[in-house]
Protein backbone atom coordinates (compact mmCIF):
# COMPACT_ATOMS: atom_id res chain seq x y z
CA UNK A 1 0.00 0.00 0.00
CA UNK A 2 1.38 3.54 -1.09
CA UNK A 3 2.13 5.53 2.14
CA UNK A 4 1.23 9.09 1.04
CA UNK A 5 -1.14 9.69 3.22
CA UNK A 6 -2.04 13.21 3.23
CA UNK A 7 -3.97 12.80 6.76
CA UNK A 8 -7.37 14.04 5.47
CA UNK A 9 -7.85 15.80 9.47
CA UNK A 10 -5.43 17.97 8.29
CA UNK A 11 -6.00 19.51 5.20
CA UNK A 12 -9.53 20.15 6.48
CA UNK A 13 -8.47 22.33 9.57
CA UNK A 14 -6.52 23.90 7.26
CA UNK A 15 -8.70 24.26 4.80
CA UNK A 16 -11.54 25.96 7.65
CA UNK A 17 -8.61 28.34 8.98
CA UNK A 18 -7.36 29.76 5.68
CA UNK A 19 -11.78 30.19 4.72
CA UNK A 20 -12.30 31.89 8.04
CA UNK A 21 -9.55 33.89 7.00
CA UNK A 22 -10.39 34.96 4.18
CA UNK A 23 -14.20 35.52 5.24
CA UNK A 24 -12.40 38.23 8.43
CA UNK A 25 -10.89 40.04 6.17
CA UNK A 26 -13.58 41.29 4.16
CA UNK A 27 -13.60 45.28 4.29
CA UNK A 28 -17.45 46.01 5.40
CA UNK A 29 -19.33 48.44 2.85
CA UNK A 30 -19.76 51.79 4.61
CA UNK A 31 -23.00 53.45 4.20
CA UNK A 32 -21.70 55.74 1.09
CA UNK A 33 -20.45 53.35 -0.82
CA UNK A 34 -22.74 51.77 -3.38
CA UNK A 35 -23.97 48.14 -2.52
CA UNK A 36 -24.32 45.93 -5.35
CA UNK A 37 -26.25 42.82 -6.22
CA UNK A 38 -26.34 40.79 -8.95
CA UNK A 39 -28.59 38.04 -10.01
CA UNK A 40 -28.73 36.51 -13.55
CA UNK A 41 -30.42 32.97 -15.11
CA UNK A 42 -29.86 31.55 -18.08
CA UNK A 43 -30.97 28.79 -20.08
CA UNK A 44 -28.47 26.10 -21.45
CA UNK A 45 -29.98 23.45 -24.31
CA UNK A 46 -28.41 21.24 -26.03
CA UNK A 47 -29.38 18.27 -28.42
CA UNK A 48 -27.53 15.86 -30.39
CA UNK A 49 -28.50 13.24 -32.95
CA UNK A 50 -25.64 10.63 -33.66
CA UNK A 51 -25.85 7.44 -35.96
CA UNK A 52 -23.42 5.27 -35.66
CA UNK A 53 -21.99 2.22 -38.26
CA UNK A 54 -19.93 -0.45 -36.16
CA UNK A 55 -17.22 -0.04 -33.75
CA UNK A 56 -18.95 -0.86 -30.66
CA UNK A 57 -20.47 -4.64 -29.57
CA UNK A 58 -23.66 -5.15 -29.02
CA UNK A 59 -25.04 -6.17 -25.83
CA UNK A 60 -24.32 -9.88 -25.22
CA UNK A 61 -27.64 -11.98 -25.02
CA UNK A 62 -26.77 -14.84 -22.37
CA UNK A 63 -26.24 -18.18 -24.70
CA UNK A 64 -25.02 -16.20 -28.22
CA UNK A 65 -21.48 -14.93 -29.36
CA UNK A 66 -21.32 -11.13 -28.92
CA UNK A 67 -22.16 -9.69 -32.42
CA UNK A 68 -21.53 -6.09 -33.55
CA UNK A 69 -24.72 -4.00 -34.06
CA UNK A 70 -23.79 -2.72 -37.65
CA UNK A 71 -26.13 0.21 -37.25
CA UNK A 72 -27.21 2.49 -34.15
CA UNK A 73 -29.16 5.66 -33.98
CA UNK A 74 -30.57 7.75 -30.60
CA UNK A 75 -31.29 11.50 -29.73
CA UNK A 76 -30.12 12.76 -26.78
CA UNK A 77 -30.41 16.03 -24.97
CA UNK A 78 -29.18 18.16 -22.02
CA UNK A 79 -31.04 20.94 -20.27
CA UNK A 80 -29.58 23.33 -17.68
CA UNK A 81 -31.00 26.03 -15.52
CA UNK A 82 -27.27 28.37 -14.21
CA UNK A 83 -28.46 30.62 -11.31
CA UNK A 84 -25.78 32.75 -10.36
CA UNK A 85 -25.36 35.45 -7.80
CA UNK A 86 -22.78 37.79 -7.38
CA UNK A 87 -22.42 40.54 -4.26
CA UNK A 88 -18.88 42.29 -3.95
CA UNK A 89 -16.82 39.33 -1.66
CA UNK A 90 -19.00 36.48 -2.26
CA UNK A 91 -20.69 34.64 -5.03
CA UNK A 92 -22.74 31.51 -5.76
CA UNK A 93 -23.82 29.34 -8.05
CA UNK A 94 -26.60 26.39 -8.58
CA UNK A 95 -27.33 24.53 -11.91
CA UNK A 96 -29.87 22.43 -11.81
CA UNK A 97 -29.57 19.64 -14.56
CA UNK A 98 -31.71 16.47 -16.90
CA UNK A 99 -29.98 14.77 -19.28
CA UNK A 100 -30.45 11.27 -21.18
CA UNK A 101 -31.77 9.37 -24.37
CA UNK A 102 -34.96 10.29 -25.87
CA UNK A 103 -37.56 7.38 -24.59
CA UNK A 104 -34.76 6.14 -21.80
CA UNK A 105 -36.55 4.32 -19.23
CA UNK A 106 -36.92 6.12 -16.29
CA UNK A 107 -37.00 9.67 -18.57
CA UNK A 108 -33.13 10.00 -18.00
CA UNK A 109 -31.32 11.57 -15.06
CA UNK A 110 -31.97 14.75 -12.78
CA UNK A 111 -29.05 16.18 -11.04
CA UNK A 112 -27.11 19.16 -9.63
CA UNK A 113 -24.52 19.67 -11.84
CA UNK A 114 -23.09 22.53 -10.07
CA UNK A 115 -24.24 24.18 -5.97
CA UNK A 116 -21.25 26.37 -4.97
CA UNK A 117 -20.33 29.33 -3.27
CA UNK A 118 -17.07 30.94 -3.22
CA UNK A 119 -15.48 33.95 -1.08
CA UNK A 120 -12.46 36.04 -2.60
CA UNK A 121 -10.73 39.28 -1.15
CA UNK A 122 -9.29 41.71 -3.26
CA UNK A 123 -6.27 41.01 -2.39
CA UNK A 124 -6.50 37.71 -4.89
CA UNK A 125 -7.23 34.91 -1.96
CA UNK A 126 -10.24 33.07 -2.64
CA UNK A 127 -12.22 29.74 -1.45
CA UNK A 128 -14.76 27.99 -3.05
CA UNK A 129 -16.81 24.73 -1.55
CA UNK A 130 -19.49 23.26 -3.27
CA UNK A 131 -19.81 20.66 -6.33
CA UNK A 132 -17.79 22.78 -8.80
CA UNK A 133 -17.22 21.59 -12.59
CA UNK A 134 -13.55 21.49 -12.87
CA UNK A 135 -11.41 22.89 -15.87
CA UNK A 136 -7.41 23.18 -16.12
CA UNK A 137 -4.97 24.37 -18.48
CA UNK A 138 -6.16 22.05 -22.10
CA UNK A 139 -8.57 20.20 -19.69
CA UNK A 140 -6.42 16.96 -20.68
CA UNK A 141 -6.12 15.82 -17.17
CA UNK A 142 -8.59 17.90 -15.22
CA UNK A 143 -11.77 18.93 -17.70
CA UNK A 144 -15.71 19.08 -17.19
CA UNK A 145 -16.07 16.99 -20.35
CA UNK A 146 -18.55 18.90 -22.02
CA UNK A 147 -19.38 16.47 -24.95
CA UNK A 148 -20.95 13.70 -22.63
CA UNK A 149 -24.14 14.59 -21.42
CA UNK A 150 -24.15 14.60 -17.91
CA UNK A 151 -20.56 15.69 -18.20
CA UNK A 152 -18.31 15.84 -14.86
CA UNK A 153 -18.32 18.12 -11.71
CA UNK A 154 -16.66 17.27 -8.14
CA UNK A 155 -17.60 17.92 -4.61
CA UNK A 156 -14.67 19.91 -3.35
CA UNK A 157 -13.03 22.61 -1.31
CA UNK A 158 -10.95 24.74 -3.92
CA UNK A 159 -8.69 27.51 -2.43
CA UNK A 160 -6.01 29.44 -3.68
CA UNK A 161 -4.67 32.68 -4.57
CA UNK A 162 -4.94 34.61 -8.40
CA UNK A 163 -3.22 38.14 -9.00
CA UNK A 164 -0.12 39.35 -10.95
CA UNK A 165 0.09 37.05 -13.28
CA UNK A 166 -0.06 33.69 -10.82
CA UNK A 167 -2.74 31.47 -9.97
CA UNK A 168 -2.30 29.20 -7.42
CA UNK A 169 -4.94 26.37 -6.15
CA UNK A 170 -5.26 23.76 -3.84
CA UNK A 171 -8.39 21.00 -4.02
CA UNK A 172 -9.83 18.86 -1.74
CA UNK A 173 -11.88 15.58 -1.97
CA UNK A 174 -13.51 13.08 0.66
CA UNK A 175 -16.29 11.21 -0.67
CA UNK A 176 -18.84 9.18 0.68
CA UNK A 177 -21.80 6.67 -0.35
CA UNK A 178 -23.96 7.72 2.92
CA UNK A 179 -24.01 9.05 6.21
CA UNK A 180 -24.13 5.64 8.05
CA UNK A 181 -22.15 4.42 10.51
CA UNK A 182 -21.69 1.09 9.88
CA UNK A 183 -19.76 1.83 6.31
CA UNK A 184 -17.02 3.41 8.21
CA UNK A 185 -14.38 5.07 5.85
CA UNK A 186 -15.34 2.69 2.86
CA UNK A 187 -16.48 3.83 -0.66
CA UNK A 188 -17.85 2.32 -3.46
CA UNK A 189 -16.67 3.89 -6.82
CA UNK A 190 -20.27 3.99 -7.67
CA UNK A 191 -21.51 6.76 -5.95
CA UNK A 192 -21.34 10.40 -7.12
CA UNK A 193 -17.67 10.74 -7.89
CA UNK A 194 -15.13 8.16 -9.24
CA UNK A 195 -12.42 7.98 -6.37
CA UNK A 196 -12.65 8.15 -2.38
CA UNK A 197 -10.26 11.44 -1.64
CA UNK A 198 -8.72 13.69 -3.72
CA UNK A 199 -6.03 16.36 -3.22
CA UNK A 200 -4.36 18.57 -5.68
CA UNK A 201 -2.49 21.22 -6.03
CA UNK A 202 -2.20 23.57 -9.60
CA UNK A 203 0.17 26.49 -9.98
CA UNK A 204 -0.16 28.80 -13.49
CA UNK A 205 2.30 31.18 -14.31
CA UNK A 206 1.59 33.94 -17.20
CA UNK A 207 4.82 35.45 -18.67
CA UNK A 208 2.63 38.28 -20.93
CA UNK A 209 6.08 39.51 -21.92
CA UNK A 210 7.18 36.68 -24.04
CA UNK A 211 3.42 35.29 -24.66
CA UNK A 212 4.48 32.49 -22.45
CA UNK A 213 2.10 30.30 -20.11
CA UNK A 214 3.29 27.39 -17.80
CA UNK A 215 1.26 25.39 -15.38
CA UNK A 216 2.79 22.85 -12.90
CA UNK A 217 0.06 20.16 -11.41
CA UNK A 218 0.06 17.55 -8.47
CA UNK A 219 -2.57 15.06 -7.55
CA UNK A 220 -2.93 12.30 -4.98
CA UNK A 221 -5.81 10.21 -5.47
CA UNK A 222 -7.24 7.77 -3.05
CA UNK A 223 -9.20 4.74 -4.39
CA UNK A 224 -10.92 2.21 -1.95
CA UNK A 225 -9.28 -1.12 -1.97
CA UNK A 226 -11.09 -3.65 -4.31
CA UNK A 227 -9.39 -6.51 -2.05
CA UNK A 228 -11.36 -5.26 1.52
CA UNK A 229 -14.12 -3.48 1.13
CA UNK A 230 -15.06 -4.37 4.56
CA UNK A 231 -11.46 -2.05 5.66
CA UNK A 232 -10.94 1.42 5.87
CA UNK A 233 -8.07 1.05 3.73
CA UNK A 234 -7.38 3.77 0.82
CA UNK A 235 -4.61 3.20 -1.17
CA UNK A 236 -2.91 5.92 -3.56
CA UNK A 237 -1.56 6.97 -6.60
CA UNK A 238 -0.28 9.82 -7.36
CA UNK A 239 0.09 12.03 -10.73
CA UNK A 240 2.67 14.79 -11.19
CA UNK A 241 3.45 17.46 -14.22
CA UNK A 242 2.88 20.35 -16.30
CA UNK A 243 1.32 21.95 -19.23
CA UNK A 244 2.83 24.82 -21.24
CA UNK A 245 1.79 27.40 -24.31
CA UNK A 246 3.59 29.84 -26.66
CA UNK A 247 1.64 32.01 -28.68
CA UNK A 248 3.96 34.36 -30.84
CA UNK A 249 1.60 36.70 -33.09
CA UNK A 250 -0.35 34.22 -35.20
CA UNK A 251 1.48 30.89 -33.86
CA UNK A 252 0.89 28.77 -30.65
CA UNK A 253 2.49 25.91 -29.79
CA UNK A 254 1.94 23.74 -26.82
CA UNK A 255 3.59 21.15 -24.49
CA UNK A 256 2.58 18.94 -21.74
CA UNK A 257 4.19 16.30 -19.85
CA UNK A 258 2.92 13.91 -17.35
CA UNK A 259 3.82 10.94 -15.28
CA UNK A 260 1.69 8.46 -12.87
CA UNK A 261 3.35 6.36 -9.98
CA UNK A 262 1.97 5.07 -6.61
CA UNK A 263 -0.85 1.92 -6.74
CA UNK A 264 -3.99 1.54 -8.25
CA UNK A 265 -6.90 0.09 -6.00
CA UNK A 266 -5.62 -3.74 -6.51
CA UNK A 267 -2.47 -2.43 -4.77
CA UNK A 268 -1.00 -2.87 -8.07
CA UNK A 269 2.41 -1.17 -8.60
CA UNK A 270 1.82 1.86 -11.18
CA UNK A 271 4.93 3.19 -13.51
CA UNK A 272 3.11 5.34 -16.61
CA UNK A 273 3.47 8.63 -18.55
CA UNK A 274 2.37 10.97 -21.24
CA UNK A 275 3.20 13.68 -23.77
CA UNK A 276 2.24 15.91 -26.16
CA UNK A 277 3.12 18.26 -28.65
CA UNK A 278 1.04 20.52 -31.02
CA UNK A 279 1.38 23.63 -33.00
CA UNK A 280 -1.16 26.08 -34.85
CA UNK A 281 -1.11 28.73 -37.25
CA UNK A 282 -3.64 31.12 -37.86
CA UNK A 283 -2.44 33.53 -41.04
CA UNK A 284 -5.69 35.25 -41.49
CA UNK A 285 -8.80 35.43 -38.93
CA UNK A 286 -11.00 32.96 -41.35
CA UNK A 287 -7.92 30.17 -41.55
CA UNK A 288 -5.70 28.09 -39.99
CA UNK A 289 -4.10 24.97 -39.54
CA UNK A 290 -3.15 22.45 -36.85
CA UNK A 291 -0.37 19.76 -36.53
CA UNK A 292 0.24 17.43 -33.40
CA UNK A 293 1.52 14.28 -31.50
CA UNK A 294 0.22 12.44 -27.90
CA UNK A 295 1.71 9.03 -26.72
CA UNK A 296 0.50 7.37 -24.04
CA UNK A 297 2.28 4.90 -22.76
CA UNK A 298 1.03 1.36 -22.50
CA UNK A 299 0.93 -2.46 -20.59
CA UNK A 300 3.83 -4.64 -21.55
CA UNK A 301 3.25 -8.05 -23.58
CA UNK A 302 -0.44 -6.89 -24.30
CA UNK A 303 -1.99 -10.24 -25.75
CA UNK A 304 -4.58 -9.86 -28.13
CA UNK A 305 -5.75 -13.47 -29.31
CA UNK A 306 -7.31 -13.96 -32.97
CA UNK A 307 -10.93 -14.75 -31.17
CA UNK A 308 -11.55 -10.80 -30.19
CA UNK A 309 -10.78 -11.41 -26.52
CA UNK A 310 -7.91 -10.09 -24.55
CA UNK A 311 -5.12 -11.87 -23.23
CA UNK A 312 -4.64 -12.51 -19.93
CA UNK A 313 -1.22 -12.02 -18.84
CA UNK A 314 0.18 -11.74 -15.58
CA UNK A 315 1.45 -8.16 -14.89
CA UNK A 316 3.75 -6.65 -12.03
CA UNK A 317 3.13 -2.98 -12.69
CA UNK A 318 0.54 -1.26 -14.72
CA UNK A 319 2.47 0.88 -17.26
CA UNK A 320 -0.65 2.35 -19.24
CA UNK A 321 -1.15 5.53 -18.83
CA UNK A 322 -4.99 6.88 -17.19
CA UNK A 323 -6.28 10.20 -18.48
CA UNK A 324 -8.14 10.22 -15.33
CA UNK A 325 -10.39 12.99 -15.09
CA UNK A 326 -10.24 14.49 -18.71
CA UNK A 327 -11.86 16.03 -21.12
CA UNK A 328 -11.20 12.53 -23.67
CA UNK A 329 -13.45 13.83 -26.58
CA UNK A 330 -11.57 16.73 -27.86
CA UNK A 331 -8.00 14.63 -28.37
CA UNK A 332 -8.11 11.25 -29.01
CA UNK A 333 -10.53 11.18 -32.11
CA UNK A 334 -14.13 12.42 -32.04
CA UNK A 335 -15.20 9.13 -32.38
CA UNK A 336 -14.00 7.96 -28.61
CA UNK A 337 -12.84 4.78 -29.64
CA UNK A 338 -9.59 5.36 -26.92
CA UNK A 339 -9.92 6.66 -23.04
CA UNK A 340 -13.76 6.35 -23.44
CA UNK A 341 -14.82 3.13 -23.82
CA UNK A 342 -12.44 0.27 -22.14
CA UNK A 343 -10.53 -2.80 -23.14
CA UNK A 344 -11.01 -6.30 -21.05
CA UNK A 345 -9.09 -6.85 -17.93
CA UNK A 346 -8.26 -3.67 -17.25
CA UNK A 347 -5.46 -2.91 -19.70
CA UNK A 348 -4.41 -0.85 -22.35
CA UNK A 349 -1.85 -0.78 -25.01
CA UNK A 350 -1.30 2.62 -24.99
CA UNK A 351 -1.97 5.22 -27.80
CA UNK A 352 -0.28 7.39 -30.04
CA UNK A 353 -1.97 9.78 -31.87
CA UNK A 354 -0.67 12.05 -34.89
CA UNK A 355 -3.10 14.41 -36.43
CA UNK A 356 -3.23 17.42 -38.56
CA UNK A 357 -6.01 19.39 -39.67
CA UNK A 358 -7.58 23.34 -40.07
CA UNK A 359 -10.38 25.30 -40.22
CA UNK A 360 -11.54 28.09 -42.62
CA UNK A 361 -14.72 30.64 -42.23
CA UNK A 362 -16.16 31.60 -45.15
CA UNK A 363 -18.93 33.46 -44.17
CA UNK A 364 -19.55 35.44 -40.43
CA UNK A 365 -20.93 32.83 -38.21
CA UNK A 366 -20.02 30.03 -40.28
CA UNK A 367 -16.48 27.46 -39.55
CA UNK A 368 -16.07 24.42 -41.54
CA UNK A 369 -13.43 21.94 -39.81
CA UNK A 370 -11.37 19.23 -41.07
CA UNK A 371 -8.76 16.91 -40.09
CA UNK A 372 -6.77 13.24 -40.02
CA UNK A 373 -5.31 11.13 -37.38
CA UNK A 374 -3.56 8.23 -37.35
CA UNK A 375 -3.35 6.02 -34.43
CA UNK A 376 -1.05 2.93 -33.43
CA UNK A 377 -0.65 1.36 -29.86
CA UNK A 378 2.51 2.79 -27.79
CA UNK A 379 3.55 -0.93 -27.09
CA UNK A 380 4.26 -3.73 -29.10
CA UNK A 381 1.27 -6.62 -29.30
CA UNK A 382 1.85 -10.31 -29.38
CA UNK A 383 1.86 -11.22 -33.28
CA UNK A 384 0.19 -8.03 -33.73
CA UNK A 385 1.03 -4.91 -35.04
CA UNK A 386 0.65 -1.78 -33.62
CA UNK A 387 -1.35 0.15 -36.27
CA UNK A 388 -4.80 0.70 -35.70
CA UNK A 389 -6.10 2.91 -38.13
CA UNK A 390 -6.54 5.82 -40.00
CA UNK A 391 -9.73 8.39 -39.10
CA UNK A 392 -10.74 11.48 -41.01
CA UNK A 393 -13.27 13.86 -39.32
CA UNK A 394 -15.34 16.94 -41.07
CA UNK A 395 -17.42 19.29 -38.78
CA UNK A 396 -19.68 22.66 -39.64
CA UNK A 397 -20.93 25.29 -37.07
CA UNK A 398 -23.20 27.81 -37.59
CA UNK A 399 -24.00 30.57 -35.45
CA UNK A 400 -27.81 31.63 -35.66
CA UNK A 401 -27.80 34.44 -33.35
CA UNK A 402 -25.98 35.27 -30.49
CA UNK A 403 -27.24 32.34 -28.35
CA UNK A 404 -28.32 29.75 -31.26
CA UNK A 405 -25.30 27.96 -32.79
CA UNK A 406 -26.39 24.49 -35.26
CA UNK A 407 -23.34 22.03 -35.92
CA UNK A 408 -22.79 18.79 -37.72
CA UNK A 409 -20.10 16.25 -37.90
CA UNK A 410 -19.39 12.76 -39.58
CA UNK A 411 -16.56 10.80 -39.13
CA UNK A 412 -15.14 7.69 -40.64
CA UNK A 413 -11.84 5.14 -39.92
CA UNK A 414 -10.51 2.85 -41.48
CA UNK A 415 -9.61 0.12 -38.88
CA UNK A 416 -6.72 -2.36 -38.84
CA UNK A 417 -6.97 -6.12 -37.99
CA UNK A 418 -5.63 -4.55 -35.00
CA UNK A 419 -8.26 -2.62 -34.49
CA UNK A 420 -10.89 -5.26 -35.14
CA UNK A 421 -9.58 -7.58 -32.40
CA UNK A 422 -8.84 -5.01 -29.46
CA UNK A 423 -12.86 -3.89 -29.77
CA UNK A 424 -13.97 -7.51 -29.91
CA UNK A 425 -16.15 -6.78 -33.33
CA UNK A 426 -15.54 -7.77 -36.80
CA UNK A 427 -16.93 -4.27 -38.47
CA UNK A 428 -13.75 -1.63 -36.93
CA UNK A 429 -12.49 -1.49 -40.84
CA UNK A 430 -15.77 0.37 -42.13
CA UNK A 431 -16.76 2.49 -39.69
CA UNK A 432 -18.86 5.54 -39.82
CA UNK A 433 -20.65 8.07 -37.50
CA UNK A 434 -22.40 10.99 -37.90
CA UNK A 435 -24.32 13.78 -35.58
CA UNK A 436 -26.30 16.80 -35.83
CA UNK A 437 -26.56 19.36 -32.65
CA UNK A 438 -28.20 21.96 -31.51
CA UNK A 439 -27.06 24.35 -28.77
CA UNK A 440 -29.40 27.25 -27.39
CA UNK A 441 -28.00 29.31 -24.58
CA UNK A 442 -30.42 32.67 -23.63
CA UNK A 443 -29.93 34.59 -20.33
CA UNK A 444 -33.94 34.93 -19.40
CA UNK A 445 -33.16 36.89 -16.48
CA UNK A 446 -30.88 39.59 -14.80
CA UNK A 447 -31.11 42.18 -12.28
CA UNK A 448 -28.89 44.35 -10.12
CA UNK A 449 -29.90 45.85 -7.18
């Protein structure tokens, strides 16, 4: 068991002290000055058609061989309801949420996707506790994941400092499935959030200067043992590293770096990493163009037998890297083929991804997007090899009005035997997928008093 153990006592009294702090030292408004309130609602719709050709197997009916389902089609949607409040020193937040399938059973899901309030001085110290939807640097490792419906928000204590230039924040995590005694410190994975305790620590530097950005990041995450459930005992792993962007005139390039040690919840040893590199150019407002490159490392002798499943093979230390709490979409191909959906046992071979691509307005309002990846596994796969495919995406956006905006998309990949056998399905060299959205986003309401 990994013995960082960041004594969760602890970073909660300190947590209180440095809010109570920062609540005292509020200057009081003195009867001259002008008192301000603000209150504003908004409206946040979205809907998405997709039909997809292949690439994912069907659900297994007990007694038959799993069987791809050649041809899928569903409508989903997403409303919100953002109430925000805003009063010199303080400000809060609640966002009510439904999302789902058109005709799911049980009508989809109702949730808070956001309830927060947050304190700041003007000095630049701030705290914020509340669920809170999370977003950091390129949101690779730390992103609200705004493609998936329900998308992703965490119940935490955020405090830090912004000002000059630096940003500085600590978070804070300790989840629960219930207020019961009996459960003790345990927590099952499938309640709200997907680990037991979380603490991290993000520091952003802005060099204006030399149009140069640079973000360091830390995390500690505590998972519940899968071997006693019945224990209080958290085990640990740990991520450490840092993102970084250049943006001369009409160029940007950017950098990022990360690397994953400690255990995962089987108390397995964990030795993993990532990077990536991409650069844009932009020579007119309308146009552009975009080059890059992510590896992520995988498991060694990753078995992948001719019958679709995979290999079981007896592993020390998990060397594939986890995106953990990313936004996946927006990197690894809009089809989410990799970091979305899973492979058996637990495993992965890794990725690496090289794209290029660009976009070009021709009209106000309207962007048309294109661009190519090519993906391959980072490790080498028994009597395999490590090409996957090859996956072209085209995507339009239209802006209606100020707070209507209509897109469409289709993609299509040309899979590898590779391919075929690590998603268990015998369609992966045709496939095809296509959507059709529709975001609406008016502010009904706001007042000032």
């Amino acid at each position: 068991m990994n013995s960082c153990h960041f004594g969760i006592r602890r970073w909660l009294l300190a947590a209180l002290a440095l809010t109570a702090f920062i609540a005292s030292g509020q200057t009081v408004p003195d009867s001259t000055a002008t008192k301000e309130n603000q209150l504003n609602v908004d409206i946040q719709f979205l809907g998405r058609g997709e039909m997809r050709y292949g690439g994912f197997q069907r659900d297994v009916v007990p007694g038959e061989e799993p069987v791809t389902n050649p041809r899928n089609s569903f409508l989903l949607s997403r409303t919100r309801l953002p109430i925000t409040f805003k009063r010199d020193w303080l400000e809060a937040c609640v966002t009510p949420q439904h999302s789902g399938v058109w005709g799911q059973e049980g009508k989809g899901s109702f949730n808070l996707y956001e309830s927060w309030v947050k304190m700041s001085t003007h000095s630049g110290l701030f705290a914020q506790v509340g669920r809170v939807a999370l977003d950091y640097d390129d949101e690779r490792i730390i992103g609200s994941d705004d493609w998936a419906m329900a998308s992703s928000s965490h119940d935490v204590l955020r405090m830090g400092y912004e000002g000059h230039g630096h940003k500085a924040h600590v978070i804070l995590a300790y989840n629960q499935n219930a207020q019961v005694m009996g459960n003790g410190d345990t927590y099952y994975v499938n309640g709200a959030q997907p680990y037991k305790t979380m603490q991290d620590m993000w520091y952003h530097y802005d060099m204006t200067r030399l149009n140069l950005g640079a973000s360091l990041l830390f995390m500690n995450i505590g998972m519940q043992s899968a071997e006693e459930l019945t224990t209080k005992k958290t085990i640990y792993q740990q991520l450490v590293g840092g993102y970084a962007s250049f943006t001369p005139k009409r160029w940007k390039a950017e950098a990022s770096f990360y690397y994953q040690f400690g255990h995962n919840e089987f108390d397995m040893k964990i030795d993993a990493w990532m990077a990536s590199v991409k650069a844009s150019f932009t020579p007119r407002d309308n146009f552009g163009i975009v080059a890059g490159y992510d590896y992520l490392s995988g498991d060694k002798l990753f078995a992948v037998p001719a019958n679709g499943n995979i290999g079981v093979v007896q592993h020390k230390v998990i060397k594939g890297f986890s995106t953990v709490y990313g936004s996946h979409h927006q990197f690894y191909g809009a089809m989410d083929f990799f970091y979305v959906s899973t492979y058996l046992n637990g495993f992965t071979p890794g990725l690496q991804n090289a794209y290029f691509g660009g976009f070009y307005c021709p009209l106000t309002g309207l962007r048309l997007d294109a661009s190519y990846h090519y993906f391959a596994t980072a490790t080498e796969l028994v009597d395999m090899e490590r090409t996957l495919g090859h996956q072209f995406e085209l995507q339009a956006s239209y802006a209606i009005s100020r707070d209507v905006k209509l897109a469409v998309g289709a993609s299509f990949m040309s899979g590898s035997e590779t391919m075929e056998r690590l998603k268990r399905t015998s369609a992966n060299n045709k496939l095809r997928w296509g959507w059709i959205s529709l975001v609406v986003t008016p502010r009904i309401f706001s007042t000032k008093w």
